[in-house]
N, C-alpha and C. Protein backbone atom coordinates (compact mmCIF):
# COMPACT_ATOMS: atom_id res chain seq x y z
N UNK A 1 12.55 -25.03 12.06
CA UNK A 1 12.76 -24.71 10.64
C UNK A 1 14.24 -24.91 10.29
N UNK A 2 14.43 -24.85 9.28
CA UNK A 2 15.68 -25.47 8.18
C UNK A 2 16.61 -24.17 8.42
N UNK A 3 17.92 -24.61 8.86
CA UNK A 3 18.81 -23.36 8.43
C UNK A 3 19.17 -23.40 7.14
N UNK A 4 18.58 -24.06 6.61
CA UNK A 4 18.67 -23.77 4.46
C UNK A 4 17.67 -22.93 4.42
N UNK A 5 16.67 -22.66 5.23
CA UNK A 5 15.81 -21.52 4.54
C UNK A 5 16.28 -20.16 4.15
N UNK A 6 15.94 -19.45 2.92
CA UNK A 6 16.50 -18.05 3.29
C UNK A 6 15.38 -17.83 2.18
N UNK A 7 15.27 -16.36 2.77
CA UNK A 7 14.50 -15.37 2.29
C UNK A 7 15.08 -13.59 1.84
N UNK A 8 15.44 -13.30 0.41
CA UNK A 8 16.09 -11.89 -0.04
C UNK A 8 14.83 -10.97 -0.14
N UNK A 9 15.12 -10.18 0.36
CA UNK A 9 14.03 -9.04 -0.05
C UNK A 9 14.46 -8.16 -0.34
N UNK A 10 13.91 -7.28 -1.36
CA UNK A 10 13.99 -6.66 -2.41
C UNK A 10 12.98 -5.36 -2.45
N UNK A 11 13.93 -4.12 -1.94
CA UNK A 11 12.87 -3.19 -2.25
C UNK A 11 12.95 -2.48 -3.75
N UNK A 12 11.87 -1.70 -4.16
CA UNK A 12 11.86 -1.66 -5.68
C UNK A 12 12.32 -0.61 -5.40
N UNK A 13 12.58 0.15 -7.16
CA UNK A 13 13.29 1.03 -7.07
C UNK A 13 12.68 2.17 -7.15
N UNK A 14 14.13 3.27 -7.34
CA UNK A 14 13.70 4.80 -7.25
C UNK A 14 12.54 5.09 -7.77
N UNK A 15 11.37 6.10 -7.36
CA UNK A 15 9.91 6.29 -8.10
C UNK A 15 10.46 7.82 -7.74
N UNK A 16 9.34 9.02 -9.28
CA UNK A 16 9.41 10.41 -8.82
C UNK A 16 9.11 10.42 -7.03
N UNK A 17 8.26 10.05 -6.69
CA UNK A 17 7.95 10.13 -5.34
C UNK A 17 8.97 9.74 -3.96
N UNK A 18 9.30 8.27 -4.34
CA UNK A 18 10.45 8.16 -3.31
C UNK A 18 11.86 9.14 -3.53
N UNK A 19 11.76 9.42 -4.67
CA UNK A 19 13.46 10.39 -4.63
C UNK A 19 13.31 11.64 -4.05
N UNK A 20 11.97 12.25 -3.71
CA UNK A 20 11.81 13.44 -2.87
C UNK A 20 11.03 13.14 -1.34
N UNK A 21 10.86 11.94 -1.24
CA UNK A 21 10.21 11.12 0.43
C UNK A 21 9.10 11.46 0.09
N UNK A 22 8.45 11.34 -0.52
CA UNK A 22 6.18 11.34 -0.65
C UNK A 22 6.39 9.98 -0.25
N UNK A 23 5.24 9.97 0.74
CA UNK A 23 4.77 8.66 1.10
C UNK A 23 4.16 8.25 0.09
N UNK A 24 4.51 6.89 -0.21
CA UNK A 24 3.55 6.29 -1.42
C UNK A 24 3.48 4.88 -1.03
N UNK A 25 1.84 4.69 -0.20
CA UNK A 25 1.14 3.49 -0.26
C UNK A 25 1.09 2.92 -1.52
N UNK A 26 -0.18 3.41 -1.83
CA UNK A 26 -1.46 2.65 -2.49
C UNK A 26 -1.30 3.47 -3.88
N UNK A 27 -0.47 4.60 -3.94
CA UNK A 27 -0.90 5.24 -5.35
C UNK A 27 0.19 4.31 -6.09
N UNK A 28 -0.03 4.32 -7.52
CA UNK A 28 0.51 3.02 -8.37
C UNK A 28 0.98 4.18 -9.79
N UNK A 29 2.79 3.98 -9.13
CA UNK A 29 3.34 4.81 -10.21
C UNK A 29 4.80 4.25 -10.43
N UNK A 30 5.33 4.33 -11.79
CA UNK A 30 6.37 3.78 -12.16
C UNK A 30 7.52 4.18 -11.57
N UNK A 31 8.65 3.09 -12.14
CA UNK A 31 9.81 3.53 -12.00
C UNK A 31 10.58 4.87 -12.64
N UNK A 32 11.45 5.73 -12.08
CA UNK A 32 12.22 6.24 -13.02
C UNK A 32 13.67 6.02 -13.55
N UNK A 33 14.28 6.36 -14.61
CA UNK A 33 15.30 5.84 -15.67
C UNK A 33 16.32 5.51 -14.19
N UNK A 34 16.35 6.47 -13.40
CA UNK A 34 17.57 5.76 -12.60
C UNK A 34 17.14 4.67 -11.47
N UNK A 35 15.72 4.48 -11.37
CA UNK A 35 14.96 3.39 -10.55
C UNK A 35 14.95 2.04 -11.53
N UNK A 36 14.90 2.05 -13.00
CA UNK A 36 15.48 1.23 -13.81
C UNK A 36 16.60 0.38 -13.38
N UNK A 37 17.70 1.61 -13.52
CA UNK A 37 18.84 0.68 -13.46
C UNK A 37 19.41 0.36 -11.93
N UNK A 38 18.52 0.58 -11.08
CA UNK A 38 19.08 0.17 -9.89
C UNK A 38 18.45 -1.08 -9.38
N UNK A 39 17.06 -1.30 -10.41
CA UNK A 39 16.71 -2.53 -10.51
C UNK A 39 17.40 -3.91 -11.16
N UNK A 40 18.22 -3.02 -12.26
CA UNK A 40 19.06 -3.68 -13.42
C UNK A 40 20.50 -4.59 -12.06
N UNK A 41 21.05 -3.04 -11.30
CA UNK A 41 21.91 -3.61 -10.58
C UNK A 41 21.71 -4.72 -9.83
N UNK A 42 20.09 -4.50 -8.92
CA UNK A 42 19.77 -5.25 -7.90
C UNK A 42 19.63 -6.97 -9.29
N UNK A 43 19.59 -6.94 -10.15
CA UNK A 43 19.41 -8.44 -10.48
C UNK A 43 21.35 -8.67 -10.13
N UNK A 44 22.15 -8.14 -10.77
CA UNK A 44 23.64 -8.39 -10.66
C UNK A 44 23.74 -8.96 -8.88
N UNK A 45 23.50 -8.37 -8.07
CA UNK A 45 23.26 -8.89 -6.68
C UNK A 45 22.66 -10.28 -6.99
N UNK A 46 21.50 -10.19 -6.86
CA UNK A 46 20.97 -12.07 -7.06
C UNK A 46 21.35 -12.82 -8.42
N UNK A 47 22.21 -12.48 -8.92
CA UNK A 47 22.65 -13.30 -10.14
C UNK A 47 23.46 -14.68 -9.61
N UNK A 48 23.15 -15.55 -9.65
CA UNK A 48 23.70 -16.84 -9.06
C UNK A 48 22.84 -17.51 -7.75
N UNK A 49 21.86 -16.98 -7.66
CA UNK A 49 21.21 -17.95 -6.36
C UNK A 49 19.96 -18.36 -7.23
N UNK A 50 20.00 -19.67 -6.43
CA UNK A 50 19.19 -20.79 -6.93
C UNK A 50 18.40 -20.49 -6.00
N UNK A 51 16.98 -19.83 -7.18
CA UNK A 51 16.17 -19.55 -6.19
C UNK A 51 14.56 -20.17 -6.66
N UNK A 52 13.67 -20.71 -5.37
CA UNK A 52 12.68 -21.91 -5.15
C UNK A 52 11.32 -21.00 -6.06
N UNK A 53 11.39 -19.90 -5.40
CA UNK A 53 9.80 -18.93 -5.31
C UNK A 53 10.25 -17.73 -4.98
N UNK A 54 9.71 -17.09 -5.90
CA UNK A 54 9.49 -15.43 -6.14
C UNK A 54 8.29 -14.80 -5.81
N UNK A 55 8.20 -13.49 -5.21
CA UNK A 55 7.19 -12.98 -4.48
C UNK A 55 6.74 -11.80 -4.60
N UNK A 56 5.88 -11.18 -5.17
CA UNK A 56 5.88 -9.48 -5.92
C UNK A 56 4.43 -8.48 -5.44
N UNK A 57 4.51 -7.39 -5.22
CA UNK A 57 3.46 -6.49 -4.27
C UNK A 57 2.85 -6.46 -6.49
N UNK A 58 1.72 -6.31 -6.18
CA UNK A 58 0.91 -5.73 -7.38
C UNK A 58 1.36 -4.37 -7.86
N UNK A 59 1.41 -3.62 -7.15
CA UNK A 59 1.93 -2.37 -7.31
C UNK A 59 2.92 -2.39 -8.71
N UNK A 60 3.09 -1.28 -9.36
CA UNK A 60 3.62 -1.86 -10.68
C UNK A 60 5.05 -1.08 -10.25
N UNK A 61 5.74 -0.15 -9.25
CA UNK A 61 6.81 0.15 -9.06
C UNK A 61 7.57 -1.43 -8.63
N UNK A 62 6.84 -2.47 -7.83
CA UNK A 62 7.59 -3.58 -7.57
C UNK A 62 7.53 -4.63 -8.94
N UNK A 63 6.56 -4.51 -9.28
CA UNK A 63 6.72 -5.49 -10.39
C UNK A 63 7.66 -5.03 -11.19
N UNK A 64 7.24 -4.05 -11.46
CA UNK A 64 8.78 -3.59 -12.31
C UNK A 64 10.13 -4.04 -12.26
N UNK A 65 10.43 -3.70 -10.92
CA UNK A 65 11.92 -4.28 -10.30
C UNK A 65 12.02 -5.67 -10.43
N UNK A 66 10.66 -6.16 -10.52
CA UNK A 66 10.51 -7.89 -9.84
C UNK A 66 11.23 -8.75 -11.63
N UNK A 67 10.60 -7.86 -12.56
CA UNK A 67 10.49 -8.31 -14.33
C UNK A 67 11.57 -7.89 -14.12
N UNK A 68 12.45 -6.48 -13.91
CA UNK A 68 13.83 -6.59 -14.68
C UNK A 68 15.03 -7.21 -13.89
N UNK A 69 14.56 -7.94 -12.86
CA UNK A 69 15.51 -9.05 -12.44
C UNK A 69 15.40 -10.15 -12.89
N UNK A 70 14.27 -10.14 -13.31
CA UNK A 70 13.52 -11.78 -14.09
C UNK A 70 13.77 -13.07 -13.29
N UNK A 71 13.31 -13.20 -12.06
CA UNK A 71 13.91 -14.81 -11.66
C UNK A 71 13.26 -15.83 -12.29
N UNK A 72 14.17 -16.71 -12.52
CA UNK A 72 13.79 -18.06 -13.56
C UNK A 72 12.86 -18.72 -12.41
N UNK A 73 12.34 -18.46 -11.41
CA UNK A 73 11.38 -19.33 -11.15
C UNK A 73 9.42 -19.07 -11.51
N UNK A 74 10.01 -17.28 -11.72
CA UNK A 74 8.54 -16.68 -12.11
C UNK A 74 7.97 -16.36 -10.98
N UNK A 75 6.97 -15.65 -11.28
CA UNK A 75 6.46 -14.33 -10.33
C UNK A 75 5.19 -14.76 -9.72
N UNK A 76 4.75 -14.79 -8.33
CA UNK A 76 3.85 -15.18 -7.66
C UNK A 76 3.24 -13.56 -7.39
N UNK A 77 2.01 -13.32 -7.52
CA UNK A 77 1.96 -11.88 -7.21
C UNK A 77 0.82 -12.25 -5.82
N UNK A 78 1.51 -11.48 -5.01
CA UNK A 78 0.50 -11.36 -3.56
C UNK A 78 -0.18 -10.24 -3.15
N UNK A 79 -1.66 -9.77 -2.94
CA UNK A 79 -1.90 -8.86 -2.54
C UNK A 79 -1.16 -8.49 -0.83
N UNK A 80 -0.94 -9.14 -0.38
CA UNK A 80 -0.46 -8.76 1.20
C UNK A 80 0.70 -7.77 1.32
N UNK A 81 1.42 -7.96 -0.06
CA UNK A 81 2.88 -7.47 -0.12
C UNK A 81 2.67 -5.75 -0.51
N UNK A 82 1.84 -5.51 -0.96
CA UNK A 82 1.26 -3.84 -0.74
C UNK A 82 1.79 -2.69 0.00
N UNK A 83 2.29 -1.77 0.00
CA UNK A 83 3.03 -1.10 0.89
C UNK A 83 1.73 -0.16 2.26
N UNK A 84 2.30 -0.17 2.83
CA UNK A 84 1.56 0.57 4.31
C UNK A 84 0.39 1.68 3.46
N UNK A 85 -0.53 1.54 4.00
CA UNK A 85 -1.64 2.40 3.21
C UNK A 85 -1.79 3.59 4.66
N UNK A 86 -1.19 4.77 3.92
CA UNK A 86 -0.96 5.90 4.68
C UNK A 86 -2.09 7.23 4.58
N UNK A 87 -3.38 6.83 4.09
CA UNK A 87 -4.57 7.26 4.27
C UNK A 87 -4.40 8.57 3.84
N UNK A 88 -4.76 9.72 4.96
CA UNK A 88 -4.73 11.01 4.61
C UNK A 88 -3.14 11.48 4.53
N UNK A 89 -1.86 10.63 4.64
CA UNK A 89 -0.85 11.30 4.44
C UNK A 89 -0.15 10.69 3.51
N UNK A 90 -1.21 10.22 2.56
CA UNK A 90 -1.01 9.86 1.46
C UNK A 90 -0.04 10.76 0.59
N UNK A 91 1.15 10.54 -0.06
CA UNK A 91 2.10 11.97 -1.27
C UNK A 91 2.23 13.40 -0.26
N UNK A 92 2.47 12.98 0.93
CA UNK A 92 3.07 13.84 1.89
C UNK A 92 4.65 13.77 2.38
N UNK A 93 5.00 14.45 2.31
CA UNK A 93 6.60 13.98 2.92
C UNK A 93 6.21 14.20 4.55
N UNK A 94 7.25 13.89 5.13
CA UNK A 94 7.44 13.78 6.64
C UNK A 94 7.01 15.41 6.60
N UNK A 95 8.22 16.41 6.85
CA UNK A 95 8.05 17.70 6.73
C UNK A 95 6.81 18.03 6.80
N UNK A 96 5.66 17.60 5.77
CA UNK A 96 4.61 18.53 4.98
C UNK A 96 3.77 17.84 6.00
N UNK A 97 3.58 16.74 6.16
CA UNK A 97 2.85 16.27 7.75
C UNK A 97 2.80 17.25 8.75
N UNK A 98 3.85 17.26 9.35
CA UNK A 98 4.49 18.10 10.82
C UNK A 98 4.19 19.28 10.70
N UNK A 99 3.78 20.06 9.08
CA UNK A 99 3.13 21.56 9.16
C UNK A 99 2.30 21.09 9.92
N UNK A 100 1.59 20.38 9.63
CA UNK A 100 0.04 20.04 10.21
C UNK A 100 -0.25 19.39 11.72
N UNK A 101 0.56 18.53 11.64
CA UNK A 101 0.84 18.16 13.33
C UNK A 101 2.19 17.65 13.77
N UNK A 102 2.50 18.58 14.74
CA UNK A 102 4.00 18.60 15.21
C UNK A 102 4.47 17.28 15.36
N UNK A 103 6.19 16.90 15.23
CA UNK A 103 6.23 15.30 15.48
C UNK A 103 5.46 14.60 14.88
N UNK A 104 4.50 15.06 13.86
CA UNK A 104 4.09 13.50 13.37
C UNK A 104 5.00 12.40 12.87
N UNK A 105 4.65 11.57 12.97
CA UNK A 105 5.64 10.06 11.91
C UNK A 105 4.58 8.91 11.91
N UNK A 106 4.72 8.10 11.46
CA UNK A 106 4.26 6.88 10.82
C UNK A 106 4.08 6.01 11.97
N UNK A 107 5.29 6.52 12.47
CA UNK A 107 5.13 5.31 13.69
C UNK A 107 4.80 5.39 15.15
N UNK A 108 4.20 6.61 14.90
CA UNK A 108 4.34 7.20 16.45
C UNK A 108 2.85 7.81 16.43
N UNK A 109 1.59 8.08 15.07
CA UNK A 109 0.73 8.59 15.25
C UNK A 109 -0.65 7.70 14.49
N UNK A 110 -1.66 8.13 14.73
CA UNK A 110 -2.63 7.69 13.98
C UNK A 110 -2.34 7.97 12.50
N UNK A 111 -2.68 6.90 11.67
CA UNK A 111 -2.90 7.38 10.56
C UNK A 111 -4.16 7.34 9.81
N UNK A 112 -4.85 8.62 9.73
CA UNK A 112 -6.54 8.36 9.62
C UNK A 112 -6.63 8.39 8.06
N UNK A 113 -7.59 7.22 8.17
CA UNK A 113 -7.90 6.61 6.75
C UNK A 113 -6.91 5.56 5.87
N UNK A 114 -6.24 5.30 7.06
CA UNK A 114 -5.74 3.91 6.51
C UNK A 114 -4.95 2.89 7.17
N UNK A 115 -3.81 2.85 7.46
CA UNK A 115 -3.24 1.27 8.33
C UNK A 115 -2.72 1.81 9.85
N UNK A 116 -2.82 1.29 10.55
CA UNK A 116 -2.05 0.87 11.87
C UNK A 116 -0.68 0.15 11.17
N UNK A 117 0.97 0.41 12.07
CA UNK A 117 1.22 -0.46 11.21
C UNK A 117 1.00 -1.91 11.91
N UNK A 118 0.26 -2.41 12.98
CA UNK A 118 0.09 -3.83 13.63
C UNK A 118 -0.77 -4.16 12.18
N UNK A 119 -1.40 -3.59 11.78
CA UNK A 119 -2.30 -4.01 10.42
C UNK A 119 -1.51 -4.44 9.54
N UNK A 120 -0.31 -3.48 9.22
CA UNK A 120 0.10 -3.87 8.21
C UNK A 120 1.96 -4.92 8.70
N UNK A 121 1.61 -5.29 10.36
CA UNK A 121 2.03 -6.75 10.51
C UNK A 121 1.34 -7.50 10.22
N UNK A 122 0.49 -7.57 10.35
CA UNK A 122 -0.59 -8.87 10.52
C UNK A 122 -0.47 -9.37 8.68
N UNK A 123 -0.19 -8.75 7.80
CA UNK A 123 -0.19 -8.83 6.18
C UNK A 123 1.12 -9.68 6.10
N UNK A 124 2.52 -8.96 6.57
CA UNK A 124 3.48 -9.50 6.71
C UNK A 124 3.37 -10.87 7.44
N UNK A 125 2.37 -10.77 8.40
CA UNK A 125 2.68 -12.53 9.27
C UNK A 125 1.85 -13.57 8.62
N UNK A 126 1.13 -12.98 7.63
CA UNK A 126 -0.11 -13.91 6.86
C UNK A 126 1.30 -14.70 5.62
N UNK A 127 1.91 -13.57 5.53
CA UNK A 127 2.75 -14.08 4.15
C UNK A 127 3.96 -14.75 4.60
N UNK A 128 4.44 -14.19 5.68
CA UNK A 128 5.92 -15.32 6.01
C UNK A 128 4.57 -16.31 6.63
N UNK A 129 3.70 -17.04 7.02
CA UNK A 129 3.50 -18.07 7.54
C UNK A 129 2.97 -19.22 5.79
N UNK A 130 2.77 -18.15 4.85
CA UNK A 130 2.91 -19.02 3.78
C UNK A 130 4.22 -19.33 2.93
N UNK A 131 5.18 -18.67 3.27
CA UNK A 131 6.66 -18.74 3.03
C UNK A 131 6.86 -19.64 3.38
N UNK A 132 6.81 -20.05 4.81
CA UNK A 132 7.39 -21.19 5.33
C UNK A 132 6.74 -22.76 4.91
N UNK A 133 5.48 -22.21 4.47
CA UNK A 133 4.50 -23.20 4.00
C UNK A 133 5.43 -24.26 2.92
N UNK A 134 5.54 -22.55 1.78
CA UNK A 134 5.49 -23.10 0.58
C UNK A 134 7.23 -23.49 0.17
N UNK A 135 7.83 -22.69 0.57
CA UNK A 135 9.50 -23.05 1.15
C UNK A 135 10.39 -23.11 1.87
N UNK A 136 10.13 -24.55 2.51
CA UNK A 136 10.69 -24.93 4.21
C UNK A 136 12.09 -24.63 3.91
N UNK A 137 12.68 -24.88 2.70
CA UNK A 137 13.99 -24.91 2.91
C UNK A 137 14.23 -24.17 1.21
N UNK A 138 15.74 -23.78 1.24
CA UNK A 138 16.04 -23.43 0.08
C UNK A 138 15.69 -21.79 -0.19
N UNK A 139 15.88 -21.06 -1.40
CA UNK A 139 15.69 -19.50 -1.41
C UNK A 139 14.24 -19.27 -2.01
N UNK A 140 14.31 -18.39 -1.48
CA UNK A 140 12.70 -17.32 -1.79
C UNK A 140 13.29 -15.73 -1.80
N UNK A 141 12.53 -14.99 -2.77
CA UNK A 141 12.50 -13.67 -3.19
C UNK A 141 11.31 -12.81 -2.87
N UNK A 142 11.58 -12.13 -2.44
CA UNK A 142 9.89 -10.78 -2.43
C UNK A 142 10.50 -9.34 -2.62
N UNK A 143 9.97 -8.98 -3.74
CA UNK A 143 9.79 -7.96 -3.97
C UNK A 143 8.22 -6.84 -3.79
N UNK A 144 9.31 -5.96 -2.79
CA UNK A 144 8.25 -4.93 -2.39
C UNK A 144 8.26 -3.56 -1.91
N UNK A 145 8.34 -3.43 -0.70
CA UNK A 145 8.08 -1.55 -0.42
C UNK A 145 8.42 -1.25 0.96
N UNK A 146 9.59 -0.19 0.84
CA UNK A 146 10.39 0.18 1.88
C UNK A 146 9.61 -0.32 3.69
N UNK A 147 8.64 0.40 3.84
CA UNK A 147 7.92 -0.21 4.94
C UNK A 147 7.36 -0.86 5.65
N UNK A 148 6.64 -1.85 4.02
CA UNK A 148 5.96 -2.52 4.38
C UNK A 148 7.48 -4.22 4.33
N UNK A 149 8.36 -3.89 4.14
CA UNK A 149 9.99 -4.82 4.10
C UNK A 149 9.86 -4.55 5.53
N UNK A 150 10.80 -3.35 6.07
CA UNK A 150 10.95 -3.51 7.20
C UNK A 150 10.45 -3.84 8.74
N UNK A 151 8.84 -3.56 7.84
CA UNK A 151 7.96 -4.40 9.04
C UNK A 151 7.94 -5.98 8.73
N UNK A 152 8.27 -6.31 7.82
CA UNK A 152 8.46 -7.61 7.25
C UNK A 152 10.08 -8.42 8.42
N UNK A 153 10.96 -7.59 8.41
CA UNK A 153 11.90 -7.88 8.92
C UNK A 153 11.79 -7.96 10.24
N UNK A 154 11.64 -7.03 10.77
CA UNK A 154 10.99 -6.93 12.26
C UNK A 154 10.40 -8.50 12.74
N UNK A 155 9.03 -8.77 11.65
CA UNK A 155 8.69 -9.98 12.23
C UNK A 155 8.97 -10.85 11.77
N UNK A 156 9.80 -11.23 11.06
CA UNK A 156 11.35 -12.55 10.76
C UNK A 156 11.79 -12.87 12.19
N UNK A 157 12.16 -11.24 12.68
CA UNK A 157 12.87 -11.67 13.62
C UNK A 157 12.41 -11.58 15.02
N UNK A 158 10.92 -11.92 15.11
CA UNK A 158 10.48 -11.81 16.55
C UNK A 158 9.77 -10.76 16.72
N UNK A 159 10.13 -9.61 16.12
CA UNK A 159 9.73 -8.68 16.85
C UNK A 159 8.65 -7.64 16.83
N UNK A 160 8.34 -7.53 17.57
CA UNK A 160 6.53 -6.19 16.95
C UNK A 160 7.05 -5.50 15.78
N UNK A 161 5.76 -5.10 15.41
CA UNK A 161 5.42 -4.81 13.82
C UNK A 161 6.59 -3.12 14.29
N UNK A 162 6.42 -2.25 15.12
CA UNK A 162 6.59 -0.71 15.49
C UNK A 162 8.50 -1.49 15.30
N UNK A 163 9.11 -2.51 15.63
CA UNK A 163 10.66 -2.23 15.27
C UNK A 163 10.92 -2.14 14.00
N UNK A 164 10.29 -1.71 13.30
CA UNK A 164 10.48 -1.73 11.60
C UNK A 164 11.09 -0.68 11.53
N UNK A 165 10.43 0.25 12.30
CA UNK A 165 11.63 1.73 12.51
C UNK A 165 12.57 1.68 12.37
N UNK A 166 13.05 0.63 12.83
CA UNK A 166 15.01 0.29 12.79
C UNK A 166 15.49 -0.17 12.37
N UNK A 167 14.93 -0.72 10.69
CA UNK A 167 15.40 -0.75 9.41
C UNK A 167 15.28 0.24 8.00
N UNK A 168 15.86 0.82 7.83
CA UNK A 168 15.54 1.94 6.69
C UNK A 168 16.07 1.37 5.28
N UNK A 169 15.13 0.89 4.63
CA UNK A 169 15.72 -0.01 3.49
C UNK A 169 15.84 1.19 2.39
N UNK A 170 17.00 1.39 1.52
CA UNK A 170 17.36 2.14 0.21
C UNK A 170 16.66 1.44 -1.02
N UNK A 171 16.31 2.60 -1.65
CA UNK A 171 15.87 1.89 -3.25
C UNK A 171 16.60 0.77 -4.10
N UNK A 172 15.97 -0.13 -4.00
CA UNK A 172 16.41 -1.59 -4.84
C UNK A 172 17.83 -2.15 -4.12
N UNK A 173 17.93 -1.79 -3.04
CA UNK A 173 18.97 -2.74 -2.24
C UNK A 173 18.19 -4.23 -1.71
N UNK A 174 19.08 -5.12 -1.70
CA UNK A 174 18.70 -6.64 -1.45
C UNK A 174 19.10 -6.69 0.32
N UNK A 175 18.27 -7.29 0.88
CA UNK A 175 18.56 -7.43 1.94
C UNK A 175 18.50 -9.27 2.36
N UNK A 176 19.06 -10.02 3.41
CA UNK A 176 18.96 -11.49 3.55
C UNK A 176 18.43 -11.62 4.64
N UNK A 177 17.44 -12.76 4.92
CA UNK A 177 17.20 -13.08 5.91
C UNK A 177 17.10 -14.72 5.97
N UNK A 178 17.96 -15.17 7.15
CA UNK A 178 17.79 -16.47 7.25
C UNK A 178 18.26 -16.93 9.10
N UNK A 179 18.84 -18.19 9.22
CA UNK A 179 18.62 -18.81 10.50
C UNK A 179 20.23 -19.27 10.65
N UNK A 180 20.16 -18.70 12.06
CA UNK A 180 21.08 -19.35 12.82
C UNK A 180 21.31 -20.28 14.07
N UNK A 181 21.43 -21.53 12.96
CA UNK A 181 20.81 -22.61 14.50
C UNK A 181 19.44 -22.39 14.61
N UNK A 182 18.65 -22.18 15.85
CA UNK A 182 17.13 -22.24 15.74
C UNK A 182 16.82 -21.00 15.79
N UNK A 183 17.31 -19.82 15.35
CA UNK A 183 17.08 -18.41 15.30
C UNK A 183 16.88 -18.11 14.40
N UNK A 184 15.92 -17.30 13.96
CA UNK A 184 15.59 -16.47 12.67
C UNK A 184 16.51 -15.46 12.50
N UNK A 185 17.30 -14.79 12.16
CA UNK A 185 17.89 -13.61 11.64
C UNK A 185 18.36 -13.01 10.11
N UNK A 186 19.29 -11.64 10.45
CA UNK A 186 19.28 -11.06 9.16
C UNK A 186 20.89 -11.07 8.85
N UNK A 187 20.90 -11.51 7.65
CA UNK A 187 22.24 -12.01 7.34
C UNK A 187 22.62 -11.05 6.41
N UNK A 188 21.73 -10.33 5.79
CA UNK A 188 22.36 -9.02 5.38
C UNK A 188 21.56 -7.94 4.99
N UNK A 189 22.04 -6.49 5.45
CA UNK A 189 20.70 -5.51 5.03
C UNK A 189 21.13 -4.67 4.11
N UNK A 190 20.65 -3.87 3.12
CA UNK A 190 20.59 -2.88 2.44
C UNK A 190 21.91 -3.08 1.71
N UNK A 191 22.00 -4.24 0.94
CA UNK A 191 23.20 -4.71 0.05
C UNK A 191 22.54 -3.98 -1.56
N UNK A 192 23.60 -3.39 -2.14
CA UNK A 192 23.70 -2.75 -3.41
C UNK A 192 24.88 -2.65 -3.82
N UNK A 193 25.01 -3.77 -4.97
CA UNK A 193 26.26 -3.45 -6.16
C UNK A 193 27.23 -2.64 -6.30
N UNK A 194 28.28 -2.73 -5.57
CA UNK A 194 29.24 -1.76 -5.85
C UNK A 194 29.36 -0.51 -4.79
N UNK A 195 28.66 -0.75 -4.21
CA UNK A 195 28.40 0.32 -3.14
C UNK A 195 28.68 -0.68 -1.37
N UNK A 196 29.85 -0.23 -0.49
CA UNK A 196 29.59 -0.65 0.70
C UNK A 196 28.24 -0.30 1.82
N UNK A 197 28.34 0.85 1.48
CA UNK A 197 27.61 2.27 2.30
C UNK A 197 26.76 3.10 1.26
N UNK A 198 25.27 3.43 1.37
CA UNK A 198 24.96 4.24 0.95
C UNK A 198 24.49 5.69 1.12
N UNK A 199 24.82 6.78 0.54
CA UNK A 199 25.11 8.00 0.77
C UNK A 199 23.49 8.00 2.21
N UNK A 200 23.25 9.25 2.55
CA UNK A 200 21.84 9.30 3.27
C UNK A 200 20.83 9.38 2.33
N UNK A 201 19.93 8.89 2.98
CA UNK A 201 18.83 8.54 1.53
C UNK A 201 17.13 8.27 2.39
N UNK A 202 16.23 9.01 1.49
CA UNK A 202 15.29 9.60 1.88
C UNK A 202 14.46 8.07 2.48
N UNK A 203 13.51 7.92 3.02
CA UNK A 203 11.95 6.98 3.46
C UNK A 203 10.86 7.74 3.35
């Protein structure tokens, strides 16, 4: 593959839910006024890249982000791009889990009544193998959802769906991924406007 390829991803922004950590798969709820403008910022980030194909979860918290960046190439909407469907711990925070069973996490337990996350690799490897399809070379955008990104990243770069753990993407930060020489890698993570570092911030 082309070291012109690159791929930004884009998680959407602040929702009531993500600003207090509720897991939120599958439930379909807007942005709020300050998830707005951090969408507003995240376009100031991609303002100047010439970009091939744009990529958006249905979910209307990503579309949202995806419209108020507006890329001039227009919006491809993919069901694959969907965030991790977290079944019965569905609008649970971590905490409110672990009443219920000690140590639980996402990544370390069953989640009954909805994804493995190898499941929700296998979504991610369906869609980068049409990425590469549809743009061997040049930029591509996806906008989508904290987990279901970093399992996205993980397998950019090789690696099982479970190293997603070891990306914690912030609301509406841009992250890069592209190639070095014949290597896939990440050329930049959790980039936001004006900010080097961001404060600690919930998943």
């Amino acid at each position: 593959m082309s070291d012109g390829q690159q791929l930004l991803v884009v998680r959407h922004g602040q929702t009531a839910w993500s600003k207090v950590g509720k897991h939120t798969g599958r439930t379909d709820i807007p942005l709020t006024d300050v998830g707005r403008q951090e969408a507003s910022d995240a376009a100031r980030t991609l303002d100047g890249w010439n970009l091939v194909r744009a990529y958006c979860s249905p979910l209307q918290r990503a579309r949202e982000t995806a419209e108020l960046v507006s890329p001039a190439c227009g919006l491809v909407t993919d069901d694959d791009l969907v965030e991790w469907d977290y079944g019965d711990f569905e609008g649970e925070t971590t905490p409110e889990s672990r009443e219920r069973i000690p140590d639980w996490s996402v990544w370390t337990h069953e989640i009954t009544g909805g994804e493995s996350y190898d499941e929700v690799g296998e979504r991610a490897d369906r869609f980068l193998a049409r990425f590469d399809d549809e743009v061997p070379t040049g930029n591509g955008v996806v906008f989508a959802h904290g987990h279901f990104l970093a399992i996205l990243i993980a397998r950019w770069c090789g690696l099982p769906a479970i190293e997603g753990r070891r990306f914690a993407l912030a609301t509406a930060t841009v992250s890069l991924l592209g190639w070095h020489r014949e290597d896939r890698v990440i050329r930049a993570l959790n980039h936001r406007v004006g900010r080097i570092l961001d404060p600690p911030f919930r998943t």
